[in-house]
N, C-alpha and C. Protein backbone atom coordinates (compact mmCIF):
# COMPACT_ATOMS: atom_id res chain seq x y z
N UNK A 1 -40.56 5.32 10.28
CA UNK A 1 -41.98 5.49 10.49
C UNK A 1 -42.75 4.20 10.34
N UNK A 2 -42.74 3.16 9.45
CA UNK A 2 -43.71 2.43 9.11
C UNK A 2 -42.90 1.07 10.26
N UNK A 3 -41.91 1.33 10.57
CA UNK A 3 -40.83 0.19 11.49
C UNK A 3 -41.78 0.31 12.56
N UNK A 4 -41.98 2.03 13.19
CA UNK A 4 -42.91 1.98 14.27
C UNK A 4 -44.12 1.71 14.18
N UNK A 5 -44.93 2.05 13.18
CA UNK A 5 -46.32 1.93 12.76
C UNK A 5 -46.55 -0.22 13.01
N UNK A 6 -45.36 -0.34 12.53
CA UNK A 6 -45.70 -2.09 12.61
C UNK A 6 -45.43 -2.66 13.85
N UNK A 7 -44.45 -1.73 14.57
CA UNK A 7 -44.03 -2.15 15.92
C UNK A 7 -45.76 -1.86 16.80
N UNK A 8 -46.45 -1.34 16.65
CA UNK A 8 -47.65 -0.63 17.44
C UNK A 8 -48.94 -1.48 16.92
N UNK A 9 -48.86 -1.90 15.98
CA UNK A 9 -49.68 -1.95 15.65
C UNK A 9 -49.64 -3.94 15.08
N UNK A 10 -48.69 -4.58 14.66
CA UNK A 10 -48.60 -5.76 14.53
C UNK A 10 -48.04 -6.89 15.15
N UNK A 11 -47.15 -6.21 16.06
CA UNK A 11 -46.69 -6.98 17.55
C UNK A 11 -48.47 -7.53 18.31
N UNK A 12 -49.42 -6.53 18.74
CA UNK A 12 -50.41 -6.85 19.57
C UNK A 12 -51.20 -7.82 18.59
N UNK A 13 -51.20 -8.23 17.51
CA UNK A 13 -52.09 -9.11 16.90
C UNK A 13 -51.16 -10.65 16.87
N UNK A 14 -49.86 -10.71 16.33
CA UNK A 14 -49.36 -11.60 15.83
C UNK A 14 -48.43 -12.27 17.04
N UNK A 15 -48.00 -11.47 18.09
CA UNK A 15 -47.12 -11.44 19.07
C UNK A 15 -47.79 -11.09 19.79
N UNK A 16 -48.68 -12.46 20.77
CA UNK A 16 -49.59 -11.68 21.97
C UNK A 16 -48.69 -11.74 23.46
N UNK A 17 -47.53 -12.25 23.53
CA UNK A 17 -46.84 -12.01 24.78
C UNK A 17 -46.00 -11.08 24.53
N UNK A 18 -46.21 -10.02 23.44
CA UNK A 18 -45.44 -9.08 23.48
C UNK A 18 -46.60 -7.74 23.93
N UNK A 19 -45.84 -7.01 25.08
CA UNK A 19 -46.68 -6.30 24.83
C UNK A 19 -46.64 -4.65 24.03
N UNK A 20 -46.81 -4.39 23.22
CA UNK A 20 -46.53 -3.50 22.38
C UNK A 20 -46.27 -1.88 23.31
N UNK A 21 -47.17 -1.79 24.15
CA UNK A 21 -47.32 -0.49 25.13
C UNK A 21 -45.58 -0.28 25.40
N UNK A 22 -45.16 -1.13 25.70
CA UNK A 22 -43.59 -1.10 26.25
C UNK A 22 -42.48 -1.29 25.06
N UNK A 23 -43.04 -1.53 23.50
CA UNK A 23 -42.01 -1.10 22.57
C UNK A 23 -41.94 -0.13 22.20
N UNK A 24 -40.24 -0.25 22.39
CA UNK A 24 -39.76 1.09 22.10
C UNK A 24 -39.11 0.89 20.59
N UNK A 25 -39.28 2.22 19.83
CA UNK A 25 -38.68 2.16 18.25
C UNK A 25 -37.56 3.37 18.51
N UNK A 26 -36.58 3.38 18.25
CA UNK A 26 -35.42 4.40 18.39
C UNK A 26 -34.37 4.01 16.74
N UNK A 27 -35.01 5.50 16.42
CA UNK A 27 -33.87 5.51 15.50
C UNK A 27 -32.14 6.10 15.49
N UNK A 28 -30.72 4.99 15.57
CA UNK A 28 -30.19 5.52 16.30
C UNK A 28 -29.07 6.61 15.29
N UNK A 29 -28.48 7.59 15.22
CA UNK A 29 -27.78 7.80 13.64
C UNK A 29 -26.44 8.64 14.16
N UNK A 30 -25.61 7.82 14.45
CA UNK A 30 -24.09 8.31 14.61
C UNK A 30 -23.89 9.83 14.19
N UNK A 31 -24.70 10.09 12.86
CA UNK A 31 -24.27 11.68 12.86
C UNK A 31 -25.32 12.75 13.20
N UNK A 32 -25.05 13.91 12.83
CA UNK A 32 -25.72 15.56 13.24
C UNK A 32 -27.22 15.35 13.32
N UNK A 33 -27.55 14.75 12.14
CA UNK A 33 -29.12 14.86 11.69
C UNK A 33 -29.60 13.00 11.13
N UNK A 34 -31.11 12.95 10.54
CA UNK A 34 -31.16 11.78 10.05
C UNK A 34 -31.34 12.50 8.55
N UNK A 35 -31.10 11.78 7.84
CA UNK A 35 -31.10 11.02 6.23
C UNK A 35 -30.46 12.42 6.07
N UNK A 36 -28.95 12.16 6.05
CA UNK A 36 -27.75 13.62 6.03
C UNK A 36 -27.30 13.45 4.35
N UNK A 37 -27.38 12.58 3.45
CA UNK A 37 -27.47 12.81 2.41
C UNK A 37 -28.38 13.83 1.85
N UNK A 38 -29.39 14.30 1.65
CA UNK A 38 -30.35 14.98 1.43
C UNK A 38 -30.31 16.51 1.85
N UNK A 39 -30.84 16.85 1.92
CA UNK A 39 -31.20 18.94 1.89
C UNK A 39 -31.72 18.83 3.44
N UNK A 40 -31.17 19.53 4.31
CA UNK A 40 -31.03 19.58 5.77
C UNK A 40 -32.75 19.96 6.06
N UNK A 41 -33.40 20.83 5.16
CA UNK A 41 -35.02 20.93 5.49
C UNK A 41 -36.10 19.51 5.61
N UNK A 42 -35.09 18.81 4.27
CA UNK A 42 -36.36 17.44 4.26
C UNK A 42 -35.32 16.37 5.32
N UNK A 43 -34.26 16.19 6.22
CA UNK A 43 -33.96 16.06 7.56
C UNK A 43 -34.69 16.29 8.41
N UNK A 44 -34.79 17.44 8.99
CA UNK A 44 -35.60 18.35 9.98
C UNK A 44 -37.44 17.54 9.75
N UNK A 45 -38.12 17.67 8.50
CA UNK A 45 -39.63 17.02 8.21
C UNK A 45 -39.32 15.75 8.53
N UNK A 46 -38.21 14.98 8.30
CA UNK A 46 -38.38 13.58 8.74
C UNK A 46 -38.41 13.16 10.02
N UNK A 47 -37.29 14.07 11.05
CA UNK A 47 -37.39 13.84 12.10
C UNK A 47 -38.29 14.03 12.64
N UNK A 48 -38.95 15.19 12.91
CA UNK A 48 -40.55 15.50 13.39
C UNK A 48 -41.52 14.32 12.76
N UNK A 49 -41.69 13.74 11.32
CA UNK A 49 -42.65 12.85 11.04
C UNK A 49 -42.35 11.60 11.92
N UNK A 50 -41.03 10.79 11.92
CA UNK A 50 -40.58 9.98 12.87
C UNK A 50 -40.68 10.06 14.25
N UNK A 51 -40.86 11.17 14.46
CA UNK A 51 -40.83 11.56 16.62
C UNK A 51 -42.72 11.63 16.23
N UNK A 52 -43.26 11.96 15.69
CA UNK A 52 -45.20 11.79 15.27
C UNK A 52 -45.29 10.61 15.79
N UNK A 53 -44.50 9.87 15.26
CA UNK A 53 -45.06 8.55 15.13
C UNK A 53 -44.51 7.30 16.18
N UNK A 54 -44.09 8.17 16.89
CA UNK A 54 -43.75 7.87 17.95
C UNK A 54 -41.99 7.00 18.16
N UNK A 55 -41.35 7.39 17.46
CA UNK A 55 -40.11 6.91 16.96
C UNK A 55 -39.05 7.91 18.27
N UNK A 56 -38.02 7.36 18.47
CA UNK A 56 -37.42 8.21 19.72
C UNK A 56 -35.96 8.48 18.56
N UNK A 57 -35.76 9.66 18.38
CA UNK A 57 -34.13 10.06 17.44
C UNK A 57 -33.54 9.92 18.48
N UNK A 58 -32.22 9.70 18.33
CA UNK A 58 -31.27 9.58 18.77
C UNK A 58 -29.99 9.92 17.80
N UNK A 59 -29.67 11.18 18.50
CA UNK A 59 -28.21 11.60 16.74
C UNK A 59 -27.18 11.69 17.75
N UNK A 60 -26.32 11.54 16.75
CA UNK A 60 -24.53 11.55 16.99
C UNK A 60 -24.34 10.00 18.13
N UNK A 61 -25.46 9.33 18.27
CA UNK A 61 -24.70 8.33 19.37
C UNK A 61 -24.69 7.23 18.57
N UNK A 62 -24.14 6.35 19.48
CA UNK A 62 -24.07 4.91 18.96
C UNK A 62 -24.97 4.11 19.66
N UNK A 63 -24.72 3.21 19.70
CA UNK A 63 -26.23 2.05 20.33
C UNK A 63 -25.93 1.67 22.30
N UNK A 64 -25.44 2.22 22.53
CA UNK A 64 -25.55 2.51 24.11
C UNK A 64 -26.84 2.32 24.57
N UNK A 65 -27.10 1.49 25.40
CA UNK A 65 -28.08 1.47 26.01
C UNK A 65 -29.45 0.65 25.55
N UNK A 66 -28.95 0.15 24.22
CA UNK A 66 -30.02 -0.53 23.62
C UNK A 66 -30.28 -2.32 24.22
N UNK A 67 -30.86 -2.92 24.34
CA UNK A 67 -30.84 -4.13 24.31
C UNK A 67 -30.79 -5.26 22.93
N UNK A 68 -31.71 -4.03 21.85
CA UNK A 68 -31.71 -4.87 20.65
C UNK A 68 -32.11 -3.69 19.52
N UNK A 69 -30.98 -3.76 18.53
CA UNK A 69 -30.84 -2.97 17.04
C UNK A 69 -32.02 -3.31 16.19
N UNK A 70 -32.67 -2.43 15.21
CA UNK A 70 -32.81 -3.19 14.06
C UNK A 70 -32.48 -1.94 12.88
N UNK A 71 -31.06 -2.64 12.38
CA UNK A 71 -30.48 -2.06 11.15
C UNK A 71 -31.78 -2.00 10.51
N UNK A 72 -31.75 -1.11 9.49
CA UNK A 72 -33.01 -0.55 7.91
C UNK A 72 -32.37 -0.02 6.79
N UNK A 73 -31.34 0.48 7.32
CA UNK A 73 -30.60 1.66 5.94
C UNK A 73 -29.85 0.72 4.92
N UNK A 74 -29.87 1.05 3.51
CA UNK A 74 -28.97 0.57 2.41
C UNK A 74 -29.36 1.67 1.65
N UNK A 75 -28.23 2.23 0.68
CA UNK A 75 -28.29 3.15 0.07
C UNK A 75 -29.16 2.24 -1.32
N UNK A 76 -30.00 2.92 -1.94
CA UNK A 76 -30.74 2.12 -3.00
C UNK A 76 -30.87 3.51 -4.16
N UNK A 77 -30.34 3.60 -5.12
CA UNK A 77 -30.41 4.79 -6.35
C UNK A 77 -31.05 4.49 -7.42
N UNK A 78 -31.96 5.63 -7.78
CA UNK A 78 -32.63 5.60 -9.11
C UNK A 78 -32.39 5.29 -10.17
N UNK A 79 -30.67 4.97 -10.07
CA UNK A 79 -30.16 4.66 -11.30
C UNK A 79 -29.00 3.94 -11.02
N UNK A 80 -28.46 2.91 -11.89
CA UNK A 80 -27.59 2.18 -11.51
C UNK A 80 -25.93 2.80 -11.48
N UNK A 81 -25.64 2.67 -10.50
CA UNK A 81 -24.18 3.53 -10.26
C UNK A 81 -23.06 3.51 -11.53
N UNK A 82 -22.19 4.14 -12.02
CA UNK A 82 -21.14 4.02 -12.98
C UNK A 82 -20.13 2.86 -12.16
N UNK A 83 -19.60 2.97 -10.81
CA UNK A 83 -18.84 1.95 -10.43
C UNK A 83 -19.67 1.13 -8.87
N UNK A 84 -20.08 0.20 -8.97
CA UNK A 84 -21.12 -0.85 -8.03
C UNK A 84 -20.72 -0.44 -6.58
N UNK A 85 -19.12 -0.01 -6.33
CA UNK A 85 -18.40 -0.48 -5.18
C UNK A 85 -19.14 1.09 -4.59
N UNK A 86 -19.54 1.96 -5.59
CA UNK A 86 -20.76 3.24 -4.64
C UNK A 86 -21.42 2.63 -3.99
N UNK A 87 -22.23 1.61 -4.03
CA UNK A 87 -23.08 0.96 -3.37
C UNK A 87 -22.36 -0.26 -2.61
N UNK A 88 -21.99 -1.33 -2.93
CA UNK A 88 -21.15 -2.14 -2.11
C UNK A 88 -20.80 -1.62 -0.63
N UNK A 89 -19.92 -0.61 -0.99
CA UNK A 89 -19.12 -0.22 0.05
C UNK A 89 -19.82 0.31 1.45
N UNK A 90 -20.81 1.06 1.31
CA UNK A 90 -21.53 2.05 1.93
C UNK A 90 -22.43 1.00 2.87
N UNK A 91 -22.91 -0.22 1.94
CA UNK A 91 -23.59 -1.48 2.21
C UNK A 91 -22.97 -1.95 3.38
N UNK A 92 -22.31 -2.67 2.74
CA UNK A 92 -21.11 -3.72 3.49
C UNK A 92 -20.76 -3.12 4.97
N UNK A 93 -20.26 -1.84 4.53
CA UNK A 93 -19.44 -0.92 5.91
C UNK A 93 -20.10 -0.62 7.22
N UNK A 94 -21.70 -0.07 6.15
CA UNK A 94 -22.47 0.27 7.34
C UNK A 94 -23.20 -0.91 8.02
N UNK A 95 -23.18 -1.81 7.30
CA UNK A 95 -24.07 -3.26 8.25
C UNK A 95 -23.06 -3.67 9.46
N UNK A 96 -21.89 -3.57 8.76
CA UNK A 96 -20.50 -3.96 9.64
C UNK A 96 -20.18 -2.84 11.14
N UNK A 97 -20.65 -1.95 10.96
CA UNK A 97 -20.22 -0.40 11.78
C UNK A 97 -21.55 -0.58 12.96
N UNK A 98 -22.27 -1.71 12.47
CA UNK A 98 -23.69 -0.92 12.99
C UNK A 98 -23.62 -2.22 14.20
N UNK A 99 -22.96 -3.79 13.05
CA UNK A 99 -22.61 -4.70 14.11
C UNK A 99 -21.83 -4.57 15.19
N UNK A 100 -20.53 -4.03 14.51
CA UNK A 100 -19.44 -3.74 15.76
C UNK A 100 -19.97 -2.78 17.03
N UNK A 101 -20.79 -2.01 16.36
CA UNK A 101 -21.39 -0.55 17.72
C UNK A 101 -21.85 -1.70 18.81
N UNK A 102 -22.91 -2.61 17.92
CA UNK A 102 -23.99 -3.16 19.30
C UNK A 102 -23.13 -4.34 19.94
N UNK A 103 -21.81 -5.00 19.37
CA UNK A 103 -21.71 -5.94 19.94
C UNK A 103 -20.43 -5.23 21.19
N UNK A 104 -19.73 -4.12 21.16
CA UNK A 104 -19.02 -3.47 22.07
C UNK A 104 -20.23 -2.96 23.32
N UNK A 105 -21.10 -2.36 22.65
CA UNK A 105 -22.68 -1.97 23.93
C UNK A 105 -23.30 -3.05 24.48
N UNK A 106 -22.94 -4.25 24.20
CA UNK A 106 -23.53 -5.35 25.12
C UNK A 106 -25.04 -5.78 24.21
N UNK A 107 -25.01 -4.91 23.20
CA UNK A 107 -26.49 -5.45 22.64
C UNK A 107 -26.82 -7.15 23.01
N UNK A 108 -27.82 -7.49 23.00
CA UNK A 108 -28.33 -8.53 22.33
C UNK A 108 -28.66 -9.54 21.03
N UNK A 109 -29.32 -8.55 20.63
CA UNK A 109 -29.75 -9.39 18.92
C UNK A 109 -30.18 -7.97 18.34
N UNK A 110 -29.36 -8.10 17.12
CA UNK A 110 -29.76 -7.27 15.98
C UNK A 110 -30.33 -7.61 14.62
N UNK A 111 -31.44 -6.89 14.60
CA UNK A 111 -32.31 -7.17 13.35
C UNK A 111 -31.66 -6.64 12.01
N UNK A 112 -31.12 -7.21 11.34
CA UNK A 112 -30.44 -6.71 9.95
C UNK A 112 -31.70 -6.99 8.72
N UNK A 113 -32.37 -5.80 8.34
CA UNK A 113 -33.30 -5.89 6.75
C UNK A 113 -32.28 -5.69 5.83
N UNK A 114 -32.51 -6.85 5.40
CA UNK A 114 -31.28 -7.03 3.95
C UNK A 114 -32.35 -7.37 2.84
N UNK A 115 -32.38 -8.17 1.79
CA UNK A 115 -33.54 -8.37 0.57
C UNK A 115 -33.55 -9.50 0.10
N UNK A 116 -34.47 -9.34 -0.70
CA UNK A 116 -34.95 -10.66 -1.56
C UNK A 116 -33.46 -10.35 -2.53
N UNK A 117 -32.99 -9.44 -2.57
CA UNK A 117 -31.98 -9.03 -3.65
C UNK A 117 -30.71 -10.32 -3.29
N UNK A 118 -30.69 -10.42 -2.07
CA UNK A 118 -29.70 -11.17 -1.40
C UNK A 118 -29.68 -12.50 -1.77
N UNK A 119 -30.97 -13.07 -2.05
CA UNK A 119 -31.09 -14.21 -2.54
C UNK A 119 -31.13 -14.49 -3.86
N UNK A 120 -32.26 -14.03 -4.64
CA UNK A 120 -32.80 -14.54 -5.94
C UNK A 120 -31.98 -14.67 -7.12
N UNK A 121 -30.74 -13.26 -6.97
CA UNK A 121 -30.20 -12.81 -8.22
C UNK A 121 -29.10 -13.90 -8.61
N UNK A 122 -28.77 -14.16 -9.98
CA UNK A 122 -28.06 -14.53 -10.61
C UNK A 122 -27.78 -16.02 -10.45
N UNK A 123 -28.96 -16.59 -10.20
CA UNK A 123 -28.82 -17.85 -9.66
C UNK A 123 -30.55 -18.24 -10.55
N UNK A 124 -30.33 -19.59 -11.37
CA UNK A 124 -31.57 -20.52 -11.57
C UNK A 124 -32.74 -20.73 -10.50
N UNK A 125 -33.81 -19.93 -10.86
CA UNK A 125 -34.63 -19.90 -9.90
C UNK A 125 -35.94 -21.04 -10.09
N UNK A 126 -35.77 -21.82 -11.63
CA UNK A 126 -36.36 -23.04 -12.12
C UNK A 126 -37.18 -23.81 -10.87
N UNK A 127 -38.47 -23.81 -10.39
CA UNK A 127 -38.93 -25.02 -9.52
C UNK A 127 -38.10 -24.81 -8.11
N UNK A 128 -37.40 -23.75 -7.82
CA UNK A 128 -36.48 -23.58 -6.86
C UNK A 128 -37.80 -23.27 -5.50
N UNK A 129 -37.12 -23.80 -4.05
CA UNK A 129 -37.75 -23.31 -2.72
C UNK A 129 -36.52 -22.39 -2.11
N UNK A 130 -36.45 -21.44 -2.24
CA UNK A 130 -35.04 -20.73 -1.13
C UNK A 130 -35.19 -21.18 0.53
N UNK A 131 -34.11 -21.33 0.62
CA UNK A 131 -33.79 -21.34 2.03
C UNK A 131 -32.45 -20.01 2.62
N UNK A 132 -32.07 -20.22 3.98
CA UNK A 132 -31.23 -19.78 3.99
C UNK A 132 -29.91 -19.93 3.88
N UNK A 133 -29.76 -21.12 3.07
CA UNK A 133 -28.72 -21.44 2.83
C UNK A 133 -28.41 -20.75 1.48
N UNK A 134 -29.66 -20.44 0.65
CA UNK A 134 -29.21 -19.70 -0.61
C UNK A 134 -28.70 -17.93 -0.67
N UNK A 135 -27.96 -17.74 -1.71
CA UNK A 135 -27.66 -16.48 -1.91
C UNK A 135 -27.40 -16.20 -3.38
N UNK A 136 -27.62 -14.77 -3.38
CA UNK A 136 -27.49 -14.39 -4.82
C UNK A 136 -26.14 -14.82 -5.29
N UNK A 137 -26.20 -14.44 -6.46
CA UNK A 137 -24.32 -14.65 -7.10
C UNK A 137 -23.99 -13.30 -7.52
N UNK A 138 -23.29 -12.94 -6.87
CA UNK A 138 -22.77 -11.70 -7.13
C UNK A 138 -21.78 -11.54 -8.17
N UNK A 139 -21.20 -12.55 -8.69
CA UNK A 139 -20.54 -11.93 -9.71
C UNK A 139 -20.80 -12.45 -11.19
N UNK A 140 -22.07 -12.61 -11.12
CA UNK A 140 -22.93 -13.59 -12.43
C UNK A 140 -23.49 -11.65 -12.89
N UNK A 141 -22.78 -11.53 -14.46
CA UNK A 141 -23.05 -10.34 -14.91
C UNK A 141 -24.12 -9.97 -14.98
N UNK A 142 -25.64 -10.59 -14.90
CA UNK A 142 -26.71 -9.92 -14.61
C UNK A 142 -27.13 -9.62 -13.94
N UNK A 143 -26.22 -9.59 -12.82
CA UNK A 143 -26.96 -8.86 -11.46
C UNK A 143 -26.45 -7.19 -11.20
N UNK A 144 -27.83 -6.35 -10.69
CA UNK A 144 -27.62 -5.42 -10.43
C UNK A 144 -26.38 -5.41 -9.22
N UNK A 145 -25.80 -3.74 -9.55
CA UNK A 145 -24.87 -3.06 -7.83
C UNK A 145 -26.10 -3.29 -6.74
N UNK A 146 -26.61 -3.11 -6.85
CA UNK A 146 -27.92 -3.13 -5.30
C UNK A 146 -28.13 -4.72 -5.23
N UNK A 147 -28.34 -5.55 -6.04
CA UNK A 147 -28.87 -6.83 -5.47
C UNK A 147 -26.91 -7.03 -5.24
N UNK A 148 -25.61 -7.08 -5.53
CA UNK A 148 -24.46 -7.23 -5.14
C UNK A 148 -24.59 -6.96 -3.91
N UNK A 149 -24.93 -5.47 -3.55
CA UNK A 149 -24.62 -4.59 -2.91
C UNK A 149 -25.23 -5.24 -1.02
N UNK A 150 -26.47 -5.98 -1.74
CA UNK A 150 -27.24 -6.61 -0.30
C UNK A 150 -26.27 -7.84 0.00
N UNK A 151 -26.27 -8.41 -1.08
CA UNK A 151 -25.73 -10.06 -1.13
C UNK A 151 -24.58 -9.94 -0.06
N UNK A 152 -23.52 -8.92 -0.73
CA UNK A 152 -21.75 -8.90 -0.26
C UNK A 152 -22.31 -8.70 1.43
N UNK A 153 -23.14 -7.50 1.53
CA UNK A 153 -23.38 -6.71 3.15
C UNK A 153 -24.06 -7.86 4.13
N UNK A 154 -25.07 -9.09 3.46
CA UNK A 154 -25.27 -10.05 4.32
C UNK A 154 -24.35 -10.74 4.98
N UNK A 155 -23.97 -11.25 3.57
CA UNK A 155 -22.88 -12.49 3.50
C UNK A 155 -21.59 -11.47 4.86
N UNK A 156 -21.31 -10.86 4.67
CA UNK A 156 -20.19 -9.65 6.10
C UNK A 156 -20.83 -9.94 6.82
N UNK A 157 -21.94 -9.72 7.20
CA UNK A 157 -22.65 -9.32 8.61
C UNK A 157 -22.56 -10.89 8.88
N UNK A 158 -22.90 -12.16 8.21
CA UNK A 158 -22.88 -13.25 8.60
C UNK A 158 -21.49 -14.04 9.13
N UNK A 159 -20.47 -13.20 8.17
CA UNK A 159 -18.99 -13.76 8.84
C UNK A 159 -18.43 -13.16 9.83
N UNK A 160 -18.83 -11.32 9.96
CA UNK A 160 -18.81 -10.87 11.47
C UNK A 160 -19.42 -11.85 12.61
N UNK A 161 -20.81 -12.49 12.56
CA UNK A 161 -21.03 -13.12 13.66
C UNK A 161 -20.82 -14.26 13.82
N UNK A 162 -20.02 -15.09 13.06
CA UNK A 162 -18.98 -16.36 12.96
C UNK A 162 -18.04 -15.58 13.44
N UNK A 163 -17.06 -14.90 12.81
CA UNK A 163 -15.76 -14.68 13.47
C UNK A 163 -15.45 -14.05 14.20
N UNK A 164 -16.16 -12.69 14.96
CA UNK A 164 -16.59 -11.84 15.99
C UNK A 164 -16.89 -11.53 17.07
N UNK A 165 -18.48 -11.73 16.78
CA UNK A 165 -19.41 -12.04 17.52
C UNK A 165 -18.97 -13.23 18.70
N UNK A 166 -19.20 -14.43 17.85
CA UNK A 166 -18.60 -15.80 18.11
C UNK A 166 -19.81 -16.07 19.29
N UNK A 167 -21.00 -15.85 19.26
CA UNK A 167 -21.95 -16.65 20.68
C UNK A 167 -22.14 -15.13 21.36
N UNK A 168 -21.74 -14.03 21.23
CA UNK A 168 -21.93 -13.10 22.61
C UNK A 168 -23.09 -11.94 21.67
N UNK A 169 -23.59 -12.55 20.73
CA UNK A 169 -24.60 -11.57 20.32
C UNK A 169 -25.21 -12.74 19.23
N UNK A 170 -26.79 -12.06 19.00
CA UNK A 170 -27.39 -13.16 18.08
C UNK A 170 -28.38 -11.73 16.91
N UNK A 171 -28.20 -12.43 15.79
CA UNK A 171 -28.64 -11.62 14.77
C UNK A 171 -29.43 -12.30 13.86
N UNK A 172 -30.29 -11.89 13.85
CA UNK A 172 -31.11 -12.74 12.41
C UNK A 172 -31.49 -11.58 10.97
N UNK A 173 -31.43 -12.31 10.20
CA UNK A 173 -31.59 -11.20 9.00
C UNK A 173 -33.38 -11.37 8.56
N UNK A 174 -33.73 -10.45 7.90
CA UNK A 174 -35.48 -10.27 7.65
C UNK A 174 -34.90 -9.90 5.76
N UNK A 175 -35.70 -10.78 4.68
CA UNK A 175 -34.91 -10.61 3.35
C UNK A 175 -36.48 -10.59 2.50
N UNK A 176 -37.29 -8.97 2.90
CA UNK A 176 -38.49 -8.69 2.31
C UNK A 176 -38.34 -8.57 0.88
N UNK A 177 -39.71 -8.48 0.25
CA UNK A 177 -38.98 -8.01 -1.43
C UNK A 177 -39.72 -6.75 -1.44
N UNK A 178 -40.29 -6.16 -0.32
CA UNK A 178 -40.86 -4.63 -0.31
C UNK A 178 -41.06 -4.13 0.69
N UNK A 179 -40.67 -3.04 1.20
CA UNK A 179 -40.99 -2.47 1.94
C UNK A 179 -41.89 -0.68 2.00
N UNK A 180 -43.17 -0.96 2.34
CA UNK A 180 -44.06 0.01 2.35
C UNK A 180 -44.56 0.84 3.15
N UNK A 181 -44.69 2.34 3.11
CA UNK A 181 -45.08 2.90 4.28
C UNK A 181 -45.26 4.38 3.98
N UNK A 182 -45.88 5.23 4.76
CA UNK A 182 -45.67 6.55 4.20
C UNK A 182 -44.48 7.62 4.13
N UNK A 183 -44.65 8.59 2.63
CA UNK A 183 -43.77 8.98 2.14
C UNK A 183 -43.52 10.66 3.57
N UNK A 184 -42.39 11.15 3.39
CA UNK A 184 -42.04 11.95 3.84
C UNK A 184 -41.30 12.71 3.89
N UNK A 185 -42.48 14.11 3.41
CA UNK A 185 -42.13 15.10 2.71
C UNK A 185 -42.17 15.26 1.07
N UNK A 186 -41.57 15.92 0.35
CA UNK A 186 -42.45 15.80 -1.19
C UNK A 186 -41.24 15.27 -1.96
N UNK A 187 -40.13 14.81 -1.41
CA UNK A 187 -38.83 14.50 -2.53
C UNK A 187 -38.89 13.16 -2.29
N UNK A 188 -39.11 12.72 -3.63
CA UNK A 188 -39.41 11.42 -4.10
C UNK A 188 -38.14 10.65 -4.46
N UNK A 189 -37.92 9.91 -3.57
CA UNK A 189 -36.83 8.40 -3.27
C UNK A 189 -37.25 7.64 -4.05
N UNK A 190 -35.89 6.48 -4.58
CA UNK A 190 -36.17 5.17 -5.40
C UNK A 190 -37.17 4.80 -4.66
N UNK A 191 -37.76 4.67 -3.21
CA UNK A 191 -38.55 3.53 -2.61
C UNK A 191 -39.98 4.11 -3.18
N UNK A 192 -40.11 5.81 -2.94
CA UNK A 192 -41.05 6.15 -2.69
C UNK A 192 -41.60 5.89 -4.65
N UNK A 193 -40.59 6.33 -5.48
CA UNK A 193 -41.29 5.64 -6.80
C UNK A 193 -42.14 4.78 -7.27
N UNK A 194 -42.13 3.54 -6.37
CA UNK A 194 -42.86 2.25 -6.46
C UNK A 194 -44.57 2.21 -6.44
């Protein structure tokens, strides 16, 4: 929802040779329903709030037909997991699943939202400027499974398009430290906590 809300609404101010009338937002989700973790009713409210807002679903497919992705999903929990690799894995796999779909469909460029998590953690941030050459340290014991969890799934998605990819697709990563927008439906998510 708020992917489209910005697609409509901040493309025509900031991006004036874009013209917004002709973006399209498609959410695409390999399986049955969207957000299939959850209770199949608050599914059903999301999809209708997402098709409101002018968002196009797309279930059970893969990225056929797209010219250009933009990954959003990481699993993020209210509480920190008993073993990290809950989160790692799900991370890592799905950034990786989502690359391989678009670069077999001929995509173009895929937008990967990964985090500030990716960078900041476990590393001296003293007088520091980040670039993209920096990354968190994932195995410096004060870092959360979720800031790991972004770090490991970048750092993949970046050696998929070194060793992969190799030139026949282009990806840039977006590494916000928030993302805001309206809630949907009444079951309250880590995001929606904030």
């Amino acid at each position: 929802g708020i992917i489209a809300d910005l697609a409509h609404r901040t493309l025509p101010k900031d991006f004036r040779r874009i013209d917004a009338r002709e973006a399209r937002v498609v959410l695409v989700e390999a399986g049955p329903r969207v957000l299939p973790a959850f209770k199949e009713t608050l599914s059903t409210v999301a999809r209708k709030a997402l098709e409101k807002r002018g968002v196009e679903v797309w279930l059970g497919e893969a990225v056929t037909g797209c010219e250009f992705v933009h990954h959003v999903a990481s699993p993020i929990p209210s509480a920190p997991p008993k073993d990290p690799n809950d989160l790692i894995i799900p991370a890592r796999e799905g950034t990786l699943r989502v690359l391989r779909a678009s670069l077999a469909a001929g995509v173009r460029r895929v937008v990967v939202t990964s985090s500030v998590a990716a960078v900041l953690y476990g590393v001296d941030r003293t007088g520091k400027v980040f670039t993209e050459a920096d990354w968190s340290n994932p195995d410096d014991p004060r870092i959360g499974a979720y800031e790991q969890s972004k770090t490991i799934a970048e750092r993949a998605a970046w050696a998929f398009m070194d060793n992969e990819a190799k030139g026949r697709m282009e990806m840039v990563t977006v590494n916000p430290g928030l993302v805001l927008g309206p809630m949907y439906g009444n079951a309250m998510s880590t995001s929606n906590e904030m």
